[in-house]
Protein backbone atom coordinates (compact mmCIF):
# COMPACT_ATOMS: atom_id res chain seq x y z
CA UNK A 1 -36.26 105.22 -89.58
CA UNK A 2 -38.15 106.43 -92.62
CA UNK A 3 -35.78 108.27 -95.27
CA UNK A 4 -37.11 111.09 -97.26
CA UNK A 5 -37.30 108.89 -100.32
CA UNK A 6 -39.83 107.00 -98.59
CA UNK A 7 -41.99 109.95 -97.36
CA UNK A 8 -41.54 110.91 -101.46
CA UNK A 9 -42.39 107.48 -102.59
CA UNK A 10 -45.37 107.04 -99.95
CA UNK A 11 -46.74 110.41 -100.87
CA UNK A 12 -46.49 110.03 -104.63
CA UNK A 13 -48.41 106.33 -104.27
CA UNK A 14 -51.14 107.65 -102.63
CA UNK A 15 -51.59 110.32 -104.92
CA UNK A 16 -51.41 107.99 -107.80
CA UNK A 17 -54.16 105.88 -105.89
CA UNK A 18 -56.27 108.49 -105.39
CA UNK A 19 -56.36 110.01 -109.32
CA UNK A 20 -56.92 106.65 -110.04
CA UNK A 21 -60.24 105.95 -108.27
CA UNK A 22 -61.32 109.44 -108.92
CA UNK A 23 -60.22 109.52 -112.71
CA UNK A 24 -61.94 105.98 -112.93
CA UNK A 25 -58.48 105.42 -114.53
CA UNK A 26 -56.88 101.68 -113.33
CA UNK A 27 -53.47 102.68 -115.00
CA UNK A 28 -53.25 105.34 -111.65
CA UNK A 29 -54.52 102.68 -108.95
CA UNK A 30 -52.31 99.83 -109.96
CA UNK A 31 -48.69 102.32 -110.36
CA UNK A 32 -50.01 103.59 -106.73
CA UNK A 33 -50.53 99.51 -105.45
CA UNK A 34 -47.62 98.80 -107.01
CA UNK A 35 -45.55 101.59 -105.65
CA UNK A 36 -46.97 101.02 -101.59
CA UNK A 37 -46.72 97.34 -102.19
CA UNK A 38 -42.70 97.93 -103.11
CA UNK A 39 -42.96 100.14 -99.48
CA UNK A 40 -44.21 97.17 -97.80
CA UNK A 41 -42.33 94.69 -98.50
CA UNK A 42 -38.60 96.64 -98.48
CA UNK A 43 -39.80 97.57 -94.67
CA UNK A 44 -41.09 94.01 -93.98
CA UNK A 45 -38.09 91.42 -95.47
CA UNK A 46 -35.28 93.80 -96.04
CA UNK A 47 -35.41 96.98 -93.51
CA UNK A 48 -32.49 97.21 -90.98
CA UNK A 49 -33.78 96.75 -87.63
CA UNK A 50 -32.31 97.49 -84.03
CA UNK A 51 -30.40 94.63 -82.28
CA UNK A 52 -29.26 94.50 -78.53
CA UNK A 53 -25.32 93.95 -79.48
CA UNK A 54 -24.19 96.68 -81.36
CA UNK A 55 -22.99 95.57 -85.40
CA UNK A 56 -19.95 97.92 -85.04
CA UNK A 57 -17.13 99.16 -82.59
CA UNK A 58 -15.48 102.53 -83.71
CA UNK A 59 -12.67 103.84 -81.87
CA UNK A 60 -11.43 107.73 -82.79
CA UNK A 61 -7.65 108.53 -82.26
CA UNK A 62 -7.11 112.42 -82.37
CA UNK A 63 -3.41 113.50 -81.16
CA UNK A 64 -4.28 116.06 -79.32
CA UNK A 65 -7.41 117.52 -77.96
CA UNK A 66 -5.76 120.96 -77.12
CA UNK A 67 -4.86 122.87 -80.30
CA UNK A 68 -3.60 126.34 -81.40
CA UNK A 69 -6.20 128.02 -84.28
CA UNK A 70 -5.37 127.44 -88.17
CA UNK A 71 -3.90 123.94 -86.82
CA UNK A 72 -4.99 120.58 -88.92
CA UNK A 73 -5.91 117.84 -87.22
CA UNK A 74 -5.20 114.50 -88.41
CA UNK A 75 -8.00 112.48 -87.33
CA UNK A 76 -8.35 108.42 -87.37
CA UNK A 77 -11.32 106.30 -87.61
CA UNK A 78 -11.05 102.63 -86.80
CA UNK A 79 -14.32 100.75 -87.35
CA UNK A 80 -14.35 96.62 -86.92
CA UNK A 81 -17.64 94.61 -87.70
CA UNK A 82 -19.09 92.13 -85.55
CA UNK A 83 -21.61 90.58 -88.38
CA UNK A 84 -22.01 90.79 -91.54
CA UNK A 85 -23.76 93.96 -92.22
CA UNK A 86 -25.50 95.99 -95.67
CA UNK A 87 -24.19 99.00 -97.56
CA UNK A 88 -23.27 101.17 -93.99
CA UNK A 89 -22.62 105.06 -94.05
CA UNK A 90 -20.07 106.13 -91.43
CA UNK A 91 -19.79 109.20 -90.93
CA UNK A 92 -17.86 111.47 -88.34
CA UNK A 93 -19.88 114.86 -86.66
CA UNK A 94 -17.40 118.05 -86.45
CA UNK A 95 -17.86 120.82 -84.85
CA UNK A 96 -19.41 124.02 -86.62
CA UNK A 97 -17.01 126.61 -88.51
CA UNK A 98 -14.50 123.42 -89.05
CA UNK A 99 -13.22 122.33 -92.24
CA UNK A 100 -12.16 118.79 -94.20
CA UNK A 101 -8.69 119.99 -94.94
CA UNK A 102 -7.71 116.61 -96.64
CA UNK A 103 -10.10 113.62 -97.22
CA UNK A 104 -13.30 113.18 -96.21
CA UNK A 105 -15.33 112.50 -93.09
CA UNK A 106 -18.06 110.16 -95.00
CA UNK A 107 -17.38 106.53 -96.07
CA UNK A 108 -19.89 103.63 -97.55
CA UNK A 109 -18.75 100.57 -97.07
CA UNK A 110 -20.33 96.75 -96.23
CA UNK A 111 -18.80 94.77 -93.86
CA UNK A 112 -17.97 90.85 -93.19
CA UNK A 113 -18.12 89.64 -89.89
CA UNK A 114 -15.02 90.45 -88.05
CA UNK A 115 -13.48 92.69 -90.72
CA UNK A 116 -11.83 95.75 -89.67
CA UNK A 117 -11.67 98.99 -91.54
CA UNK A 118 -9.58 102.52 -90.97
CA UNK A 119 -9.88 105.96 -92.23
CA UNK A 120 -8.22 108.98 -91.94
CA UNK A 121 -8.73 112.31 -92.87
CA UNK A 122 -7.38 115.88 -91.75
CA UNK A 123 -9.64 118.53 -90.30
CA UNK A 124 -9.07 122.38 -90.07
CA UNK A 125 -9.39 124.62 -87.14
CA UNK A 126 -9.84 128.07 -87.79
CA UNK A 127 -11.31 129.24 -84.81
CA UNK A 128 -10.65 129.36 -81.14
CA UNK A 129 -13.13 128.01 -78.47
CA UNK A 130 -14.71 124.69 -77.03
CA UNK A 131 -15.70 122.45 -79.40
CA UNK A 132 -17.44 118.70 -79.65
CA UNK A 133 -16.14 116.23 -82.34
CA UNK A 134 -18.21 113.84 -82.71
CA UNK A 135 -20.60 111.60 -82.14
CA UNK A 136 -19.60 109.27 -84.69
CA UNK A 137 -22.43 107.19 -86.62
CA UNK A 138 -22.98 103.94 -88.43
CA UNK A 139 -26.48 104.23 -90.97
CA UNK A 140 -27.45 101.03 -91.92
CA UNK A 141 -29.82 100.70 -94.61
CA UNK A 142 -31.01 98.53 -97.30
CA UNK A 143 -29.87 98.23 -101.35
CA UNK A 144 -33.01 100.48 -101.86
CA UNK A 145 -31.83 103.16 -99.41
CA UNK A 146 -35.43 103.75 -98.38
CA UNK A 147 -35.19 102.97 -94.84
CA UNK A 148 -32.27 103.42 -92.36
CA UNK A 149 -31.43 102.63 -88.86
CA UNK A 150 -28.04 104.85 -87.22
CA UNK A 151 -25.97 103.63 -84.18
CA UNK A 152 -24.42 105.53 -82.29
CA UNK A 153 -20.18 104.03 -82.15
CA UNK A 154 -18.23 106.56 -80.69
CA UNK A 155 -19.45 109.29 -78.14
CA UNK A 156 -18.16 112.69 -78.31
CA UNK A 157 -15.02 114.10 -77.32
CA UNK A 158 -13.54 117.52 -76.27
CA UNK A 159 -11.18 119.76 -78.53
CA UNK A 160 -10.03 122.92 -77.15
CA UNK A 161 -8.67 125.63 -79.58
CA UNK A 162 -6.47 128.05 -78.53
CA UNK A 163 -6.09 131.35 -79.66
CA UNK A 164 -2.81 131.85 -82.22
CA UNK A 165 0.63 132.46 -80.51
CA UNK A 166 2.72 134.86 -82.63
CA UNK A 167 6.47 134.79 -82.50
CA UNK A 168 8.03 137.77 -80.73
CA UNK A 169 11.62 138.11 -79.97
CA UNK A 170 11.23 139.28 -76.74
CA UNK A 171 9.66 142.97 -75.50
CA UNK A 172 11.19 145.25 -73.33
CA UNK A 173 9.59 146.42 -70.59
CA UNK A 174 12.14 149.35 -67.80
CA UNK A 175 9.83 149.68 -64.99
CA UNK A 176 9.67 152.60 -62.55
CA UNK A 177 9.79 150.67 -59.27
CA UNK A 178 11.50 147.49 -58.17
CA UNK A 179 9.55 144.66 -57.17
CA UNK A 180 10.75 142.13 -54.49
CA UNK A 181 9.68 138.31 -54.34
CA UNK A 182 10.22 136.06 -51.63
CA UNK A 183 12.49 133.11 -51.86
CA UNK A 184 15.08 132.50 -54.56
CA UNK A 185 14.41 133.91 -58.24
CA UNK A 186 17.11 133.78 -60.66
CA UNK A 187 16.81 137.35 -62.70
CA UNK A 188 20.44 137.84 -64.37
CA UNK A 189 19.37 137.96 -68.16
CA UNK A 190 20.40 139.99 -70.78
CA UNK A 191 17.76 143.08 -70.98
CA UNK A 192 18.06 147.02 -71.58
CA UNK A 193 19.79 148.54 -68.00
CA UNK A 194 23.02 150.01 -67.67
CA UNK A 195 24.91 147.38 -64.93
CA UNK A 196 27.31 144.62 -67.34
CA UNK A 197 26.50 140.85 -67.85
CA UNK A 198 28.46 140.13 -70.55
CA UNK A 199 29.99 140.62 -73.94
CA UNK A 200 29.50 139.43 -77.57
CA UNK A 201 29.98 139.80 -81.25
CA UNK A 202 28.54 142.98 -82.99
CA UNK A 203 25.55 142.81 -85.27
CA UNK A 204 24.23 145.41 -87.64
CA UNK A 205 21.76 146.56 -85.78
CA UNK A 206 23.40 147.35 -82.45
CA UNK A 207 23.87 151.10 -81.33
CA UNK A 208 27.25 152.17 -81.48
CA UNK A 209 28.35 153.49 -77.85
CA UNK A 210 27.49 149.48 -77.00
CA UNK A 211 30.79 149.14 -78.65
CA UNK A 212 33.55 147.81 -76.49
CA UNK A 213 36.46 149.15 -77.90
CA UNK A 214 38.98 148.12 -75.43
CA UNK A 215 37.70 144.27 -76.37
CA UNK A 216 37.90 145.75 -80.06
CA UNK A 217 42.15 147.20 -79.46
CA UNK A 218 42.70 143.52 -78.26
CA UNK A 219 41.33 140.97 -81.03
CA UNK A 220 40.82 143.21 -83.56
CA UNK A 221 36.88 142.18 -83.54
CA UNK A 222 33.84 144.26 -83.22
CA UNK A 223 32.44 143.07 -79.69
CA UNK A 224 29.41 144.95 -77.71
CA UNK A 225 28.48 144.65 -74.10
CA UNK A 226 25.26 143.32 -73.56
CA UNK A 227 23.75 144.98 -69.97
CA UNK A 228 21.90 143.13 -67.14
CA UNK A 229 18.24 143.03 -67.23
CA UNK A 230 16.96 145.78 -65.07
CA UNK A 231 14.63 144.07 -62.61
CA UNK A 232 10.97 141.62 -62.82
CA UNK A 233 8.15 144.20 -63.29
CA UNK A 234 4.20 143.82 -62.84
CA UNK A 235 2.57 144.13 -66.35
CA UNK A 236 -1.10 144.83 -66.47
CA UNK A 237 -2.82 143.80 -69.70
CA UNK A 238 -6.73 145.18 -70.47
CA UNK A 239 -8.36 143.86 -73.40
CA UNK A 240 -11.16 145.07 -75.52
CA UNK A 241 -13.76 142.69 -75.73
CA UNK A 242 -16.82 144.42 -76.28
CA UNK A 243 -19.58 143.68 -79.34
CA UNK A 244 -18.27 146.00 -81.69
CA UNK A 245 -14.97 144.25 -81.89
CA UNK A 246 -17.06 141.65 -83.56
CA UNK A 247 -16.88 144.00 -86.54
CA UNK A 248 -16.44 141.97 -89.82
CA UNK A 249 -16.72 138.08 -90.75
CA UNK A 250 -16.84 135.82 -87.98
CA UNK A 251 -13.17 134.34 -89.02
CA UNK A 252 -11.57 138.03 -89.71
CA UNK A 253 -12.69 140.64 -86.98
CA UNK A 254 -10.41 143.23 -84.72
CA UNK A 255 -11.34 140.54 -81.73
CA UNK A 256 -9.41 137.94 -83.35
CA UNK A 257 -6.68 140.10 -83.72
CA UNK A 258 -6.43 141.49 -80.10
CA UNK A 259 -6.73 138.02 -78.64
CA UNK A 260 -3.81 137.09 -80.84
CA UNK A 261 -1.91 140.24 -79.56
CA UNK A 262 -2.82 140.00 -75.81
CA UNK A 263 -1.81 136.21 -75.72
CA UNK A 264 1.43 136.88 -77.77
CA UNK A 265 2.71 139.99 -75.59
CA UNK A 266 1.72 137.66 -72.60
CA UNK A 267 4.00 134.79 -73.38
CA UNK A 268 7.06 136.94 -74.11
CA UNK A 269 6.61 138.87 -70.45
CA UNK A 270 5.77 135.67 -69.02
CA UNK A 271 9.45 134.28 -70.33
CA UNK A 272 11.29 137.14 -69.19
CA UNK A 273 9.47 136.03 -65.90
CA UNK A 274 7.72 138.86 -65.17
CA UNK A 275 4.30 138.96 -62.95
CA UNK A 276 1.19 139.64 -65.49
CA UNK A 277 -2.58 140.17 -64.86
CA UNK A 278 -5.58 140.71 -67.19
CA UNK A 279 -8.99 141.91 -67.65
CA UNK A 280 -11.17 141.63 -70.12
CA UNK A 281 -13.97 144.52 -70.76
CA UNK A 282 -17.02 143.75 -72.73
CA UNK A 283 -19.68 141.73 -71.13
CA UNK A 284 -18.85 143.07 -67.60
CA UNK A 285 -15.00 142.82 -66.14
CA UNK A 286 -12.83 139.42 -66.18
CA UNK A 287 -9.93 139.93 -63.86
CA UNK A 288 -7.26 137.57 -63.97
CA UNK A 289 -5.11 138.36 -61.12
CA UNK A 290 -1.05 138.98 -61.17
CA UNK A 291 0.81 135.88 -61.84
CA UNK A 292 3.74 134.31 -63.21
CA UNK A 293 4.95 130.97 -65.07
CA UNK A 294 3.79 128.25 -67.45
CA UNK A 295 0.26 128.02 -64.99
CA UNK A 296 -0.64 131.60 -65.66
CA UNK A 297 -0.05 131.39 -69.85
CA UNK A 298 -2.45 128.28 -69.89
CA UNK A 299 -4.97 130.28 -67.50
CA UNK A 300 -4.87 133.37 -70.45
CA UNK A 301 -4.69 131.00 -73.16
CA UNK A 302 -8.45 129.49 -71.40
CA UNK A 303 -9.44 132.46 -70.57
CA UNK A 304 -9.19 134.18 -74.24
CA UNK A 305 -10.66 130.99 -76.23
CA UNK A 306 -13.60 131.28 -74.81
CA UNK A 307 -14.08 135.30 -75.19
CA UNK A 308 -16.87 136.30 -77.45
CA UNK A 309 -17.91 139.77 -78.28
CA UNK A 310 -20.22 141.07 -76.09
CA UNK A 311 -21.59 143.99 -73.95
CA UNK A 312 -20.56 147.95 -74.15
CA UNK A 313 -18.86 147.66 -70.90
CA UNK A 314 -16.50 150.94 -71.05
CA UNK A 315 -12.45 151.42 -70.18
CA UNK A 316 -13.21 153.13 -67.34
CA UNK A 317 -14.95 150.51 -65.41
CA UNK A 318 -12.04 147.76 -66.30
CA UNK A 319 -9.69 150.24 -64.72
CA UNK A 320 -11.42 151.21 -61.86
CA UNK A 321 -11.94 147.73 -61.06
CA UNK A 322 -8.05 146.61 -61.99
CA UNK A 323 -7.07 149.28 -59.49
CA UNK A 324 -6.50 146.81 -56.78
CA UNK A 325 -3.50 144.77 -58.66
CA UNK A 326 -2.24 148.45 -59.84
CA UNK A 327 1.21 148.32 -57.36
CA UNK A 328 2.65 151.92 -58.17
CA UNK A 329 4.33 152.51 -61.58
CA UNK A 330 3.17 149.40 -62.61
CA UNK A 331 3.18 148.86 -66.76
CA UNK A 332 -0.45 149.10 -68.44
CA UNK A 333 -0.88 147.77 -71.78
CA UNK A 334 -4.10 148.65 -73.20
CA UNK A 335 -5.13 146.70 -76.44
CA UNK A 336 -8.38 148.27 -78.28
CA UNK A 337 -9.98 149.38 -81.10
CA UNK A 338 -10.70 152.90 -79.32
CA UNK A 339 -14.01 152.90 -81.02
CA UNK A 340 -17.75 153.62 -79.44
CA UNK A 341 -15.62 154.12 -75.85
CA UNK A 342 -16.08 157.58 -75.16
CA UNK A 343 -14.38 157.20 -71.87
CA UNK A 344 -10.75 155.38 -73.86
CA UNK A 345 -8.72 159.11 -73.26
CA UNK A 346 -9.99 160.06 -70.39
CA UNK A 347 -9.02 156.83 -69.06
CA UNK A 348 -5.71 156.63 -69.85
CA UNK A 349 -5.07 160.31 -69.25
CA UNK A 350 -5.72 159.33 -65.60
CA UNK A 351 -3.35 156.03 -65.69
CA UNK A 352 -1.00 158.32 -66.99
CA UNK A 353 -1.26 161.09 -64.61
CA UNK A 354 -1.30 158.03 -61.51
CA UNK A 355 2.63 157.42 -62.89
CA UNK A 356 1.83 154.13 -64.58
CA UNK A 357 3.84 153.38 -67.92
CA UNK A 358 0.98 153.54 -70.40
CA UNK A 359 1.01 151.62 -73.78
CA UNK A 360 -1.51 151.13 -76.46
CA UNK A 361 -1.96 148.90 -79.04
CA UNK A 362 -4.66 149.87 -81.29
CA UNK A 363 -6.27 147.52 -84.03
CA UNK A 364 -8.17 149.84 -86.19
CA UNK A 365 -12.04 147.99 -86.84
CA UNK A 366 -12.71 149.90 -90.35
CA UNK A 367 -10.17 147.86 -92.64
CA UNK A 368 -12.64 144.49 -91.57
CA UNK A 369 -15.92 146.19 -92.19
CA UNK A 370 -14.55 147.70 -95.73
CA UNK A 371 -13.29 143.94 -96.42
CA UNK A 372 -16.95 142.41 -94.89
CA UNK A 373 -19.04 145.15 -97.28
CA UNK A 374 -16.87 145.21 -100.18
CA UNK A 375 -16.41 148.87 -100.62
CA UNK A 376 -15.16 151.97 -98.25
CA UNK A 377 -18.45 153.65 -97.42
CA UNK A 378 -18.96 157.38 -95.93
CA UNK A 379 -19.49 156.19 -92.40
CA UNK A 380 -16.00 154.76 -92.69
CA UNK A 381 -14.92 157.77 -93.65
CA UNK A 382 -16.10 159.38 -90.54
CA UNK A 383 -14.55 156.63 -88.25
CA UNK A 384 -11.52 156.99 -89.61
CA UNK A 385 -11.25 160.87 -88.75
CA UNK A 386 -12.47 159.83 -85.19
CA UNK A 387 -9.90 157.38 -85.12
CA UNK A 388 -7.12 159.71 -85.96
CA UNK A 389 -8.42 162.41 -83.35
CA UNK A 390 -8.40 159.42 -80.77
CA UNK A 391 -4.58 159.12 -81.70
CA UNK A 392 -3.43 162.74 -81.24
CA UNK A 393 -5.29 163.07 -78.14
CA UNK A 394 -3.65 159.90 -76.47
CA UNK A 395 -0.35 161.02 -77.66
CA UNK A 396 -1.30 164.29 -76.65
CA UNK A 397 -1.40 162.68 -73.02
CA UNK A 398 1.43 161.19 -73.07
CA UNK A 399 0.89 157.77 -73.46
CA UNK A 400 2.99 155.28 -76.16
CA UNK A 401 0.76 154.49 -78.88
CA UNK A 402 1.35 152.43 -81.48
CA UNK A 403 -1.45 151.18 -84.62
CA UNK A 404 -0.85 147.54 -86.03
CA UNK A 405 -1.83 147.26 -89.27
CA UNK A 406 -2.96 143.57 -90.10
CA UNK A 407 -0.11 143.40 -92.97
CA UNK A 408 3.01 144.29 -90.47
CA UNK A 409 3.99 141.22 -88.22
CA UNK A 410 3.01 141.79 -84.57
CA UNK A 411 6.92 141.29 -83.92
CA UNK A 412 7.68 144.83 -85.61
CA UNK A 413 5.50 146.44 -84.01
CA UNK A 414 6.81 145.03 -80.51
CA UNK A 415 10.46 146.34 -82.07
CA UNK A 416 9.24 149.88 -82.56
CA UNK A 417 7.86 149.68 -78.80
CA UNK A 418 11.47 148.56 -77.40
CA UNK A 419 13.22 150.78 -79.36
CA UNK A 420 11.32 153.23 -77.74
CA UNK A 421 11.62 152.30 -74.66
CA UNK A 422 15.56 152.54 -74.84
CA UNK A 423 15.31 156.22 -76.57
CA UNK A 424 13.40 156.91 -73.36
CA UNK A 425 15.94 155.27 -71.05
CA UNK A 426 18.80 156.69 -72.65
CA UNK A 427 20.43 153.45 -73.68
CA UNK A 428 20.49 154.97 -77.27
CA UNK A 429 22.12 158.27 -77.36
C-alpha cells in the first residue's frame, strides 16, 4: 500500500522531470531521477509485503461488553510476534463519539521473533447505544515510512451502552384498584398504607402522628410505626421520543435526560415489584408490554439504548394504542418535553377523566438550545411562555406535574412526588 508520502514524493519527481526537459535544465531531471529512483528501490528491496502466516497474534481483553454511559473502560492489548518484524503501528479502532480517557490507543514498536508485548489504556463512554470496538491493526512499513502493508489481528467485538441509572430511594406509587397474581408473591414491605408492619426509631423527617407514643411511655425513645405496603400496582410509563427532543448537542439534549428518567423510575417500581409497561412515541409507537422482574429492566434498559430521536408521532396515538395494557385506575407516568405536541393536554385530560393516576415529568428543551447557541434568543422567549401555559393547563386538569430542572437530582424530584402522594392519601395530616 502506497502512503501519501509516496503519492507526494512520486508527484513532486515527475514534476521535477518534466521542468527539467522542458527548462533544458539537467539540475531538474537528475533531482526528479534521483527522487523516482529512491521510489524504486524502497518498493523493490525494502517494502513490506503480504505473507500467508500472519507476523502477529493480538488478543483484546475488555471486562465487560455491557456498560452503563459515562463508564471507562479499561481496555488490554496483548500483541506476540511470530518473526522478526520493522517499525509496526498498532493501533486499536473505537467506536465514534468515544474517548481515550487515560493512555493511548496507538503504539510503534519492532518486534523479535517470539516477543510478546501488552498495552493498556482506558476508554470513555459517553453515550448509550450499540457500538463496534475494533478491528484492531498491525501497519508494517519500512524505516522510510513510504510504503505500508496493515493486517488485520483482532476482529471486532460488541459493546453495549446502557443508558445511566440514577439512584432513587424508592417512589411511592397508592393505586386505585388491587391487582391479583396467580401463585405465591411475597408483598409485605414497608410502603405508605394505613394496616401495621412494624416499628422503628424516629428520624427527622418523619410526620409526627407516625409517632408511637405508647412505645415512646415505655423506653423513653422516639419510635414510629412504619405501615404495610398497600398492594403491587400496574405502572404505565410513555416516553417522548420524538426529533425535537434531539434539541441541543448530541451528548446534552432533553432525550438523554428522559431516557435517564424513564429507566431510573423503572428500576425503583420494578424493586418494589410492581408490573410496568412502556411505549415509546416518536418514530411510530414501541410498546413494551406489562411485566415484572430483573428480565423486564434489561428489556427497557435494550430498548432505551437504542432510541434515537425521530418522527413527530403525537401523545395521542401512544395512548390510544397503550389502551389495551390500561387495566382500570392503572398509574400513567408521562415523561416529555410538552413541546410541538399539540395534542399533550388534551391527552392527558382524557387519561385523567378515564380515572387513571396521571403524572408528568417534564424536562424543559430551551435550557439545551440556550447552552447549544450560546445566548437566550426571542424564540426562546416564546417557548418558554408556551411552556408555562402547558403547565397551568395540565394542572388545571388535574394531573401531578412536576418540572426537573437538570441541576436538582432526579431523587428530589421523586421525593416531592411521594410526598404528594401521602398529602393525597391522608397519611400526612
Amino acid at each position: 500500500m502506497w502512503s501519501k508520502h509516496v503519492i507526494v514524493m512520486t508527484l513532486l519527481g515527475l514534476f521535477l522531470m518534466s521542468l527539467g526537459i522542458w527548462m533544458h535544465n539537467f539540475g531538474f531531471l537528475f533531482a526528479g531521477m534521483f527522487i523516482i529512483s529512491f521510489i524504486v528501490i524502497t518498493k523493490v528491496f525494502f517494502a513490506p509485503r503480504k505473507t500467508r502466516k500472519p507476523r502477529l497474534e493480538g488478543k483484546r481483553a475488555i471486562p465487560k461488553h455491557h456498560i452503563m454511559e459515562d463508564d471507562i473502560v479499561p481496555m488490554g492489548m496483548s500483541v506476540q510476534a511470530n518473526e522478526m518484524t520493522q517499525m509496526v503501528q498498532l493501533y486499536e479502532e473505537l467506536p465514534y463519539y468515544t474517548d481515550i480517557y487515560e493512555g493511548s490507543n496507538d503504539f510503534f514498536y519492532a518486534f523479535v521473533p517470539k516477543e510478546k508485548k501488552r498495552y493498556n489504556f482506558k476508554m470513555l463512554a459517553p453515550m448509550r447505544g450499540h457500538f463496534e470496538v475494533g478491528p484492531m491493526k498491525a501497519r508494517h512499513s519500512d524505516y522510510s515510512f513510504l510504503f505500508i502493508e496493515e493486517e488485520e489481528i483482532m476482529p471486532k467485538e460488541d459493546l453495549f451502552v446502557y443508558p445511566e441509572v440514577l439512584d432513587i430511594d424508592r417512589m411511592d406509587v397508592l393505586s386505585k384498584s388491587l391487582r391479583f397474581y396467580a401463585g405465591p408473591y411475597l408483598s409485605n414491605q414497608p410502603g405508605t398504607s394505613t394496616e401495621f408492619f412494624s416499628i422503628r426509631d424516629y428520624t427527622r423527617h418523619d410526620p409526627y402522628n407516625r409517632i408511637n407514643w405508647k412505645a415512646f411511655a415505655k423506653t423513653k425513645k422516639l419510635m414510629v410505626n412504619e405501615h404495610e405496603k398497600e398492594n403491587i400496582c400496574d405502572i404505565l410509563l410513555l416516553v417522548d421520543t420524538r426529533l425535537n427532543t434531539g434539541i441541543g448537542s448530541i451528548t446534552n439534549n432533553p432525550l438523554k435526560y428522559q431516557i435517564k428518567a424513564a429507566i431510573s423510575v423503572a428500576e425503583a417500581l420494578l424493586k418494589a415489584r410492581n408490573r410496568v409497561a412502556m411505549v415509546t412515541y416518536g418514530d411510530g409507537c414501541e410498546i413494551i408490554p406489562p411485566g415484572y422482574g430483573y428480565s423486564q429492566l434489561e428489556l427497557f434498559k435494550a430498548v432505551l439504548s437504542r432510541t434515537q430521536p425521530k418522527g413527530t408521532t403525537p401523545l395521542w396515538n401512544a395512548v390510544y394504542q397503550s389502551t389495551p395494557y390500561l387495566y382500570k385506575k392503572t398509574t400513567v407516568v408521562v415523561i416529555s418535553s410538552l413541546d410541538l405536541d399539540p395534542t399533550t393536554v388534551n391527552s392527558i385530560k382524557i387519561l385523567f377523566e378515564r380515572d387513571f393516576d396521571v403524572r408528568v415529568l417534564i424536562i424543559p428543551s430551551t435550557p439545551f438550545e440556550n447552552q447549544a447557541i450560546g445566548f437566550k434568543s426571542a424564540k426562546n422567549w416564546i417557548c418558554d411562555m408556551e411552556h408555562q401555559n402547558n403547565l397551568f393547563y395540565l394542572k388545571e386538569s388535574g394531573a401531578k406535574v412536576y418540572d426537573w430542572d437538570m441541576l436538582e437530582p432526579l431523587d428530589s424530584v421523586v421525593r416531592r412526588m411521594n410526598l404528594q402522594q401521602r398529602l393525597l392519601k391522608g397519611v400526612i395530616s
